[in-house]
PDB file of N, CA and C in Angstrom:
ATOM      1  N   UNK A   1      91.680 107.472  60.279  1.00  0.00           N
ATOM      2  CA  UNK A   1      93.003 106.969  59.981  1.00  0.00           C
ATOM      3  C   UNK A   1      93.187 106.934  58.463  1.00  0.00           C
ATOM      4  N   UNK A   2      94.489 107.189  57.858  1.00  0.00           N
ATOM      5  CA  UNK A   2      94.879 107.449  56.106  1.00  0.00           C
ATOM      6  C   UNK A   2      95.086 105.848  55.979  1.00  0.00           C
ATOM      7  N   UNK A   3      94.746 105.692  54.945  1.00  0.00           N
ATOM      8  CA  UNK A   3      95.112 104.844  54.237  1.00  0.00           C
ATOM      9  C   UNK A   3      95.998 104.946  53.259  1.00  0.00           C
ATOM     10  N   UNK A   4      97.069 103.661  53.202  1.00  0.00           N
ATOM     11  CA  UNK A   4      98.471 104.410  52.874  1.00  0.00           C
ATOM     12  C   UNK A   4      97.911 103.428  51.194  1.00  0.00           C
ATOM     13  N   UNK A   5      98.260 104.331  50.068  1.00  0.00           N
ATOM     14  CA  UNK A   5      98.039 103.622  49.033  1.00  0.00           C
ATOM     15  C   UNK A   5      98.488 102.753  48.331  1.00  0.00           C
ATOM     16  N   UNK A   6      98.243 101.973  47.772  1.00  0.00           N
ATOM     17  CA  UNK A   6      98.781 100.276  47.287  1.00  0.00           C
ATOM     18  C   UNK A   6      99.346 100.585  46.015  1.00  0.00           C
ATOM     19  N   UNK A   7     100.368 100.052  46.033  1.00  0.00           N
ATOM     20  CA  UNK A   7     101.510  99.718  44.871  1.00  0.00           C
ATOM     21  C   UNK A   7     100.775  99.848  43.508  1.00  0.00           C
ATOM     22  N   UNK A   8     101.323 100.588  42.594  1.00  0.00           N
ATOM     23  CA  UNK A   8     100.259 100.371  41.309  1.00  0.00           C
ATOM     24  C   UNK A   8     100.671  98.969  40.444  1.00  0.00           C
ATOM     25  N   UNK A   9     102.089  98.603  40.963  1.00  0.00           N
ATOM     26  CA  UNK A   9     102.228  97.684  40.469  1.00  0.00           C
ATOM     27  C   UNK A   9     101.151  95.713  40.665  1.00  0.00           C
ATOM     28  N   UNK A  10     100.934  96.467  42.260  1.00  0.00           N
ATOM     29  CA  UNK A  10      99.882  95.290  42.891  1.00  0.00           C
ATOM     30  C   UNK A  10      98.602  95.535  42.612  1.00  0.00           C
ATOM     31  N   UNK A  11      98.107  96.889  42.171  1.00  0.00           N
ATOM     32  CA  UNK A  11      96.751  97.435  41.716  1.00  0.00           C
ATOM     33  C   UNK A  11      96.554  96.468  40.145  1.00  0.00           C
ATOM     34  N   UNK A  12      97.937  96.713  39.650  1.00  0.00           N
ATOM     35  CA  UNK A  12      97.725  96.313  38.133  1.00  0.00           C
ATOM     36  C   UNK A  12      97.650  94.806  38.039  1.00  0.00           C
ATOM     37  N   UNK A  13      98.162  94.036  39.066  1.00  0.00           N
ATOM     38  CA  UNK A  13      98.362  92.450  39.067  1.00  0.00           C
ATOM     39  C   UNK A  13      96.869  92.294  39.844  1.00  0.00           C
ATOM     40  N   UNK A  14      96.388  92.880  40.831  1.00  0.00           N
ATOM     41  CA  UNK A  14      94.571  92.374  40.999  1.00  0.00           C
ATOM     42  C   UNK A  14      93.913  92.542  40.228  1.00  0.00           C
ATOM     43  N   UNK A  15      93.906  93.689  38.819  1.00  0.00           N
ATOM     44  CA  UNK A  15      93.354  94.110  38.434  1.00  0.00           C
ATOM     45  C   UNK A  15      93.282  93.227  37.113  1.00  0.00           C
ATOM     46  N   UNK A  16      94.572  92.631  36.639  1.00  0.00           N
ATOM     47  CA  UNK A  16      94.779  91.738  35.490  1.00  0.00           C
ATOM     48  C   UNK A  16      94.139  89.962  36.306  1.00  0.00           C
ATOM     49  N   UNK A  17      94.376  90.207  37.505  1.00  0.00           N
ATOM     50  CA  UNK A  17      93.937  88.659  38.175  1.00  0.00           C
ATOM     51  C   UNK A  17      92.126  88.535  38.252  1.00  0.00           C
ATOM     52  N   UNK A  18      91.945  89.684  38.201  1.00  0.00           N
ATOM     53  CA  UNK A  18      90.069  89.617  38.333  1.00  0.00           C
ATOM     54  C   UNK A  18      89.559  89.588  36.983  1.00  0.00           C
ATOM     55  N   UNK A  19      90.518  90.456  36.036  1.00  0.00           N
ATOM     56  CA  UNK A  19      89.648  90.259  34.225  1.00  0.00           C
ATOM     57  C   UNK A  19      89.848  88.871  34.009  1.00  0.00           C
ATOM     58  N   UNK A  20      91.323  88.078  34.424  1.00  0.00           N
ATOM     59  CA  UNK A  20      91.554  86.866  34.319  1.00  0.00           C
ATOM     60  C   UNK A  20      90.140  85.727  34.328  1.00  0.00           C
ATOM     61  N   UNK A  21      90.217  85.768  36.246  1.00  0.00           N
ATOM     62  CA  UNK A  21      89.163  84.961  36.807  1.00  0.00           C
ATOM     63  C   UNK A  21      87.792  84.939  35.724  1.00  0.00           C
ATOM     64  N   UNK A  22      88.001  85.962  35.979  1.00  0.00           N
ATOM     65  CA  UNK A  22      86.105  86.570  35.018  1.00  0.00           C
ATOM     66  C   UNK A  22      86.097  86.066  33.554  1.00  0.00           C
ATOM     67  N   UNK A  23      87.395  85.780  32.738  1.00  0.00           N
ATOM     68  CA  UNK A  23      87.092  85.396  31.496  1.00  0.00           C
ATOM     69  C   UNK A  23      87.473  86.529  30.308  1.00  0.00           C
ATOM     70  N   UNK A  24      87.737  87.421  30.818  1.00  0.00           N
ATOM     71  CA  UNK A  24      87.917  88.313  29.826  1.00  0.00           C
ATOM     72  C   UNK A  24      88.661  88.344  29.325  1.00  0.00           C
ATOM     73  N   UNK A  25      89.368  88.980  28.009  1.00  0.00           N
ATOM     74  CA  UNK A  25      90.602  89.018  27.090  1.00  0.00           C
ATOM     75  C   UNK A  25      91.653  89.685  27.793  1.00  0.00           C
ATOM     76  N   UNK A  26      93.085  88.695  27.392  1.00  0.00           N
ATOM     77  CA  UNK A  26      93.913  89.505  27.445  1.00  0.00           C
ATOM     78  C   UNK A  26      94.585  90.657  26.665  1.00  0.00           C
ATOM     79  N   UNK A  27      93.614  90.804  25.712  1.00  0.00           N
ATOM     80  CA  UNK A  27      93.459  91.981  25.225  1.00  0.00           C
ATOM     81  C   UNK A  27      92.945  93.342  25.575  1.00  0.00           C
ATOM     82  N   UNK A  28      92.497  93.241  26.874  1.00  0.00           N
ATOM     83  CA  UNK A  28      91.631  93.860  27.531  1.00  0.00           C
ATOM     84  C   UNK A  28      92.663  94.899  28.456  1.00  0.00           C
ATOM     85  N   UNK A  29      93.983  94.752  28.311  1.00  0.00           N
ATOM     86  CA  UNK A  29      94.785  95.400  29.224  1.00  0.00           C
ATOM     87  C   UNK A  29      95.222  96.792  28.952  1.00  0.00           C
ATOM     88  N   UNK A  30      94.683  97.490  30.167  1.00  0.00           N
ATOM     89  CA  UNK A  30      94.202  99.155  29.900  1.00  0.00           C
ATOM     90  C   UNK A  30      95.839 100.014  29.400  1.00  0.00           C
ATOM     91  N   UNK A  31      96.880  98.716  29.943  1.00  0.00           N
ATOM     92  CA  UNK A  31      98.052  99.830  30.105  1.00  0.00           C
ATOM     93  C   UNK A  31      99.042  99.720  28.658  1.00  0.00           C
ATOM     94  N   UNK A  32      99.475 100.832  28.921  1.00  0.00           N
ATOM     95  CA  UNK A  32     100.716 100.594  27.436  1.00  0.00           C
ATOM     96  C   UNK A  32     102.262 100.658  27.984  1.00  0.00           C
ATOM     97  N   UNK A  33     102.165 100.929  29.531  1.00  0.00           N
ATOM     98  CA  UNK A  33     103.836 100.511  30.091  1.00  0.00           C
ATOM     99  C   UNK A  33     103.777  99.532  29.920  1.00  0.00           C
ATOM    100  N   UNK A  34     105.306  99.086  29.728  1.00  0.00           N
ATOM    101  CA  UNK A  34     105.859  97.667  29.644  1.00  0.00           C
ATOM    102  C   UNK A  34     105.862  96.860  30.790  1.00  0.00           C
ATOM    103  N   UNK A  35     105.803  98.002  31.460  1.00  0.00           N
ATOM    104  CA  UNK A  35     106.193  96.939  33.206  1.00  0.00           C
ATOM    105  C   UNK A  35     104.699  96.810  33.954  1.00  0.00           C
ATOM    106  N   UNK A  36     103.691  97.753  33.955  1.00  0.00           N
ATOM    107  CA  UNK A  36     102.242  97.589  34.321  1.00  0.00           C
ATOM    108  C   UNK A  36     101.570  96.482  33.753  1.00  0.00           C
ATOM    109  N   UNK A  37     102.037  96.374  32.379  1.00  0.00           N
ATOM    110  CA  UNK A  37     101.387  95.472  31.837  1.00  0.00           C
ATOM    111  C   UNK A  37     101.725  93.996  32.015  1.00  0.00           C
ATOM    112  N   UNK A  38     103.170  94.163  32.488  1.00  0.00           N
ATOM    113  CA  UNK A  38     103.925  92.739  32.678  1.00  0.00           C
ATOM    114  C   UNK A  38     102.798  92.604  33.754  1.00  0.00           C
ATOM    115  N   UNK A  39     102.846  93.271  34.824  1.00  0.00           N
ATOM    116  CA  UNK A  39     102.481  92.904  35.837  1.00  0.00           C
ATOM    117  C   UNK A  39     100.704  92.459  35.934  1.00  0.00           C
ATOM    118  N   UNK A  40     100.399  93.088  35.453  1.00  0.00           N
ATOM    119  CA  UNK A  40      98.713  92.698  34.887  1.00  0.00           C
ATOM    120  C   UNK A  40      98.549  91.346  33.891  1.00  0.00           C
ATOM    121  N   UNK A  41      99.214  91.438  32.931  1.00  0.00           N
ATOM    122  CA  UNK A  41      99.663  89.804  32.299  1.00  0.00           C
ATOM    123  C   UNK A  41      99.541  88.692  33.290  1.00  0.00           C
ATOM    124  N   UNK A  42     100.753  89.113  34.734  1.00  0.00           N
ATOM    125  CA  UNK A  42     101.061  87.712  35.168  1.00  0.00           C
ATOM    126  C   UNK A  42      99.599  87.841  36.167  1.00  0.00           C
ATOM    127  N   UNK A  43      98.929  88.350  36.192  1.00  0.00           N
ATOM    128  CA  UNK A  43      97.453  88.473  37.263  1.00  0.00           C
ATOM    129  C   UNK A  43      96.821  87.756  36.316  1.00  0.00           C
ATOM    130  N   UNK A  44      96.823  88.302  35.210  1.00  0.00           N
ATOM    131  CA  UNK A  44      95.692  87.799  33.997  1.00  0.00           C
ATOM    132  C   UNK A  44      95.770  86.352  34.064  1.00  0.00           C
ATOM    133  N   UNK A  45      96.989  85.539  34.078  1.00  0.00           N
ATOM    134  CA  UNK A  45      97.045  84.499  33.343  1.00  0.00           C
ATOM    135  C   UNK A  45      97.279  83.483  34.916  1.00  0.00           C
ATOM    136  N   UNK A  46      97.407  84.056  35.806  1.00  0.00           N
ATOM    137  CA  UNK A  46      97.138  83.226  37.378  1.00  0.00           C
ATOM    138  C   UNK A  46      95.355  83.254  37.545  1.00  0.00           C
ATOM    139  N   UNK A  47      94.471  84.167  36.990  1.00  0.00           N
ATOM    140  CA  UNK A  47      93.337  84.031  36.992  1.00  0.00           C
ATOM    141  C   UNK A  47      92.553  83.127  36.160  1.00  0.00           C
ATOM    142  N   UNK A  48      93.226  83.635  34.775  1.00  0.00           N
ATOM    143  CA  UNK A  48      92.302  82.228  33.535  1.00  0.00           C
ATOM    144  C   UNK A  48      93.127  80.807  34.407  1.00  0.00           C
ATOM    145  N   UNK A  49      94.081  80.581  35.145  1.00  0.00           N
ATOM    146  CA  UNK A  49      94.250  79.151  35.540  1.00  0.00           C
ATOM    147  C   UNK A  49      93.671  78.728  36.815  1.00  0.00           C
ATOM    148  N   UNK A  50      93.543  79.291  37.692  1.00  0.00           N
ATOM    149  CA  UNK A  50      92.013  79.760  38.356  1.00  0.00           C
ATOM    150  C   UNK A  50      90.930  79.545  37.980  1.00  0.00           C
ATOM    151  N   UNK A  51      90.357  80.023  37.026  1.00  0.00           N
ATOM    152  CA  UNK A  51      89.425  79.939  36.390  1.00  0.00           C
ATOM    153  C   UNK A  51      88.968  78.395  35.650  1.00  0.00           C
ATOM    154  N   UNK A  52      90.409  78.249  34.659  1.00  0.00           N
ATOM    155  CA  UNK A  52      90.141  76.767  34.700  1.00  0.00           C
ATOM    156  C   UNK A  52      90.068  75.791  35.306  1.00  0.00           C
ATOM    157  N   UNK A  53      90.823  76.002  36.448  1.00  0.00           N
ATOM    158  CA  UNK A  53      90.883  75.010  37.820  1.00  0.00           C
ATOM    159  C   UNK A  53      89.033  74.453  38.442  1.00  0.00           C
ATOM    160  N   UNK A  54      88.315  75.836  38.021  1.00  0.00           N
ATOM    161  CA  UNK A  54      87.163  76.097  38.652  1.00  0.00           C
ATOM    162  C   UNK A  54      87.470  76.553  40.192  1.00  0.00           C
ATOM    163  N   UNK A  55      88.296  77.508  40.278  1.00  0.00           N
ATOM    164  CA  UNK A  55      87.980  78.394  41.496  1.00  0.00           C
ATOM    165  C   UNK A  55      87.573  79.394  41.430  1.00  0.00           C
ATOM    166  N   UNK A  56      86.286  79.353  41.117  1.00  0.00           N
ATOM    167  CA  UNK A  56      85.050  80.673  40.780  1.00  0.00           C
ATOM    168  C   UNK A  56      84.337  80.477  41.872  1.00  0.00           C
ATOM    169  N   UNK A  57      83.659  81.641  42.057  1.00  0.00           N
ATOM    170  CA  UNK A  57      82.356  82.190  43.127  1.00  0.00           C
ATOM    171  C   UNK A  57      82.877  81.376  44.085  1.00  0.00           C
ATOM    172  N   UNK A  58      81.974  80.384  44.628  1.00  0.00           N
ATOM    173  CA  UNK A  58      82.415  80.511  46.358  1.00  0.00           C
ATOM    174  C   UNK A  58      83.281  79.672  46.170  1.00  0.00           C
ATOM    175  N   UNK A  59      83.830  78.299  45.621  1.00  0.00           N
ATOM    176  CA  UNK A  59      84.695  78.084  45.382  1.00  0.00           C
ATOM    177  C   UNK A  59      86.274  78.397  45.574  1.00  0.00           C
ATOM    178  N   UNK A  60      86.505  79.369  45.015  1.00  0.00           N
ATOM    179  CA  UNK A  60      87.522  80.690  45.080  1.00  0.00           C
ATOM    180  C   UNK A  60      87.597  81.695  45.659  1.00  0.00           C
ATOM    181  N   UNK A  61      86.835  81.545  46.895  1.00  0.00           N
ATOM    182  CA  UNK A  61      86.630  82.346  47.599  1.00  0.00           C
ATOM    183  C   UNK A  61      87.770  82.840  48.842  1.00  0.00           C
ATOM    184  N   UNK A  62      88.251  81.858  48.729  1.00  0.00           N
ATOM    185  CA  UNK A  62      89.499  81.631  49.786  1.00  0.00           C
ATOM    186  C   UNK A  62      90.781  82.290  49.067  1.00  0.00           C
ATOM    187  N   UNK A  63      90.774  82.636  47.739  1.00  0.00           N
ATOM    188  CA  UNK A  63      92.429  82.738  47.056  1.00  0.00           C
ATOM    189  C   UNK A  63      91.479  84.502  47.024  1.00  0.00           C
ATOM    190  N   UNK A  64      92.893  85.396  47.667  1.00  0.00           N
ATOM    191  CA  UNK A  64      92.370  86.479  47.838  1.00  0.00           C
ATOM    192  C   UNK A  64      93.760  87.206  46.952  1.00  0.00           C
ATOM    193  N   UNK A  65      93.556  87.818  46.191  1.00  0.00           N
ATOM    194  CA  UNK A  65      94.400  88.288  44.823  1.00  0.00           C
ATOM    195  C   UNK A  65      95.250  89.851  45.297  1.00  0.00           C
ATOM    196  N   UNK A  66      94.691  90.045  46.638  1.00  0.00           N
ATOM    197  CA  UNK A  66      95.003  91.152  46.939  1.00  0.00           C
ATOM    198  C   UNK A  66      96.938  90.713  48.140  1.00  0.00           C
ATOM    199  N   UNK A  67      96.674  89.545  48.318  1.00  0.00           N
ATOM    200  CA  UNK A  67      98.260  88.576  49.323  1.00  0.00           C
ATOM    201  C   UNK A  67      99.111  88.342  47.996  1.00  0.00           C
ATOM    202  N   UNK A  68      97.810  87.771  46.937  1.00  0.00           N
ATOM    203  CA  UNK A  68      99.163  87.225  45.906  1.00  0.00           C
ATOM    204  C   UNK A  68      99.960  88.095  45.018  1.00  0.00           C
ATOM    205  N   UNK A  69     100.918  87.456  44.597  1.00  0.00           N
ATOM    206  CA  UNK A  69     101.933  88.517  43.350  1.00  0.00           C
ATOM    207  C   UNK A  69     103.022  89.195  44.353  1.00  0.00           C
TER     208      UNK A  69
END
């Protein structure tokens, strides 16, 4: 069975929500569209609050980044 491929816009918001979680810079954002990056921003910055919350490792195991955004 195909797998139908995921929004790049939702690729770019898991993708900004996991550098988030993890700690990494938001400097770290691969894209130079305006709108990929919006969208990776708002992942980024739902993850560092995540992160500060302390919903890391198993913790956070339940918030699945792939429903949200």
């Amino acid at each position: 069975m195909k797998r139908q491929k995921r929004d790049r816009f939702q690729r770019a918001y898991v993708h900004g929500y996991k550098a988030g979680v993890s700690g990494r810079s938001r400097d770290d954002c691969p894209s130079q569209d305006i709108d990929l990056r919006e969208y990776w921003m708002s992942g980024w910055r739902e993850g560092r609050g995540d992160q500060w919350s302390g919903m890391t490792g198993v913790s956070g195991i339940h918030k699945n980044p792939m429903v949200a955004g």
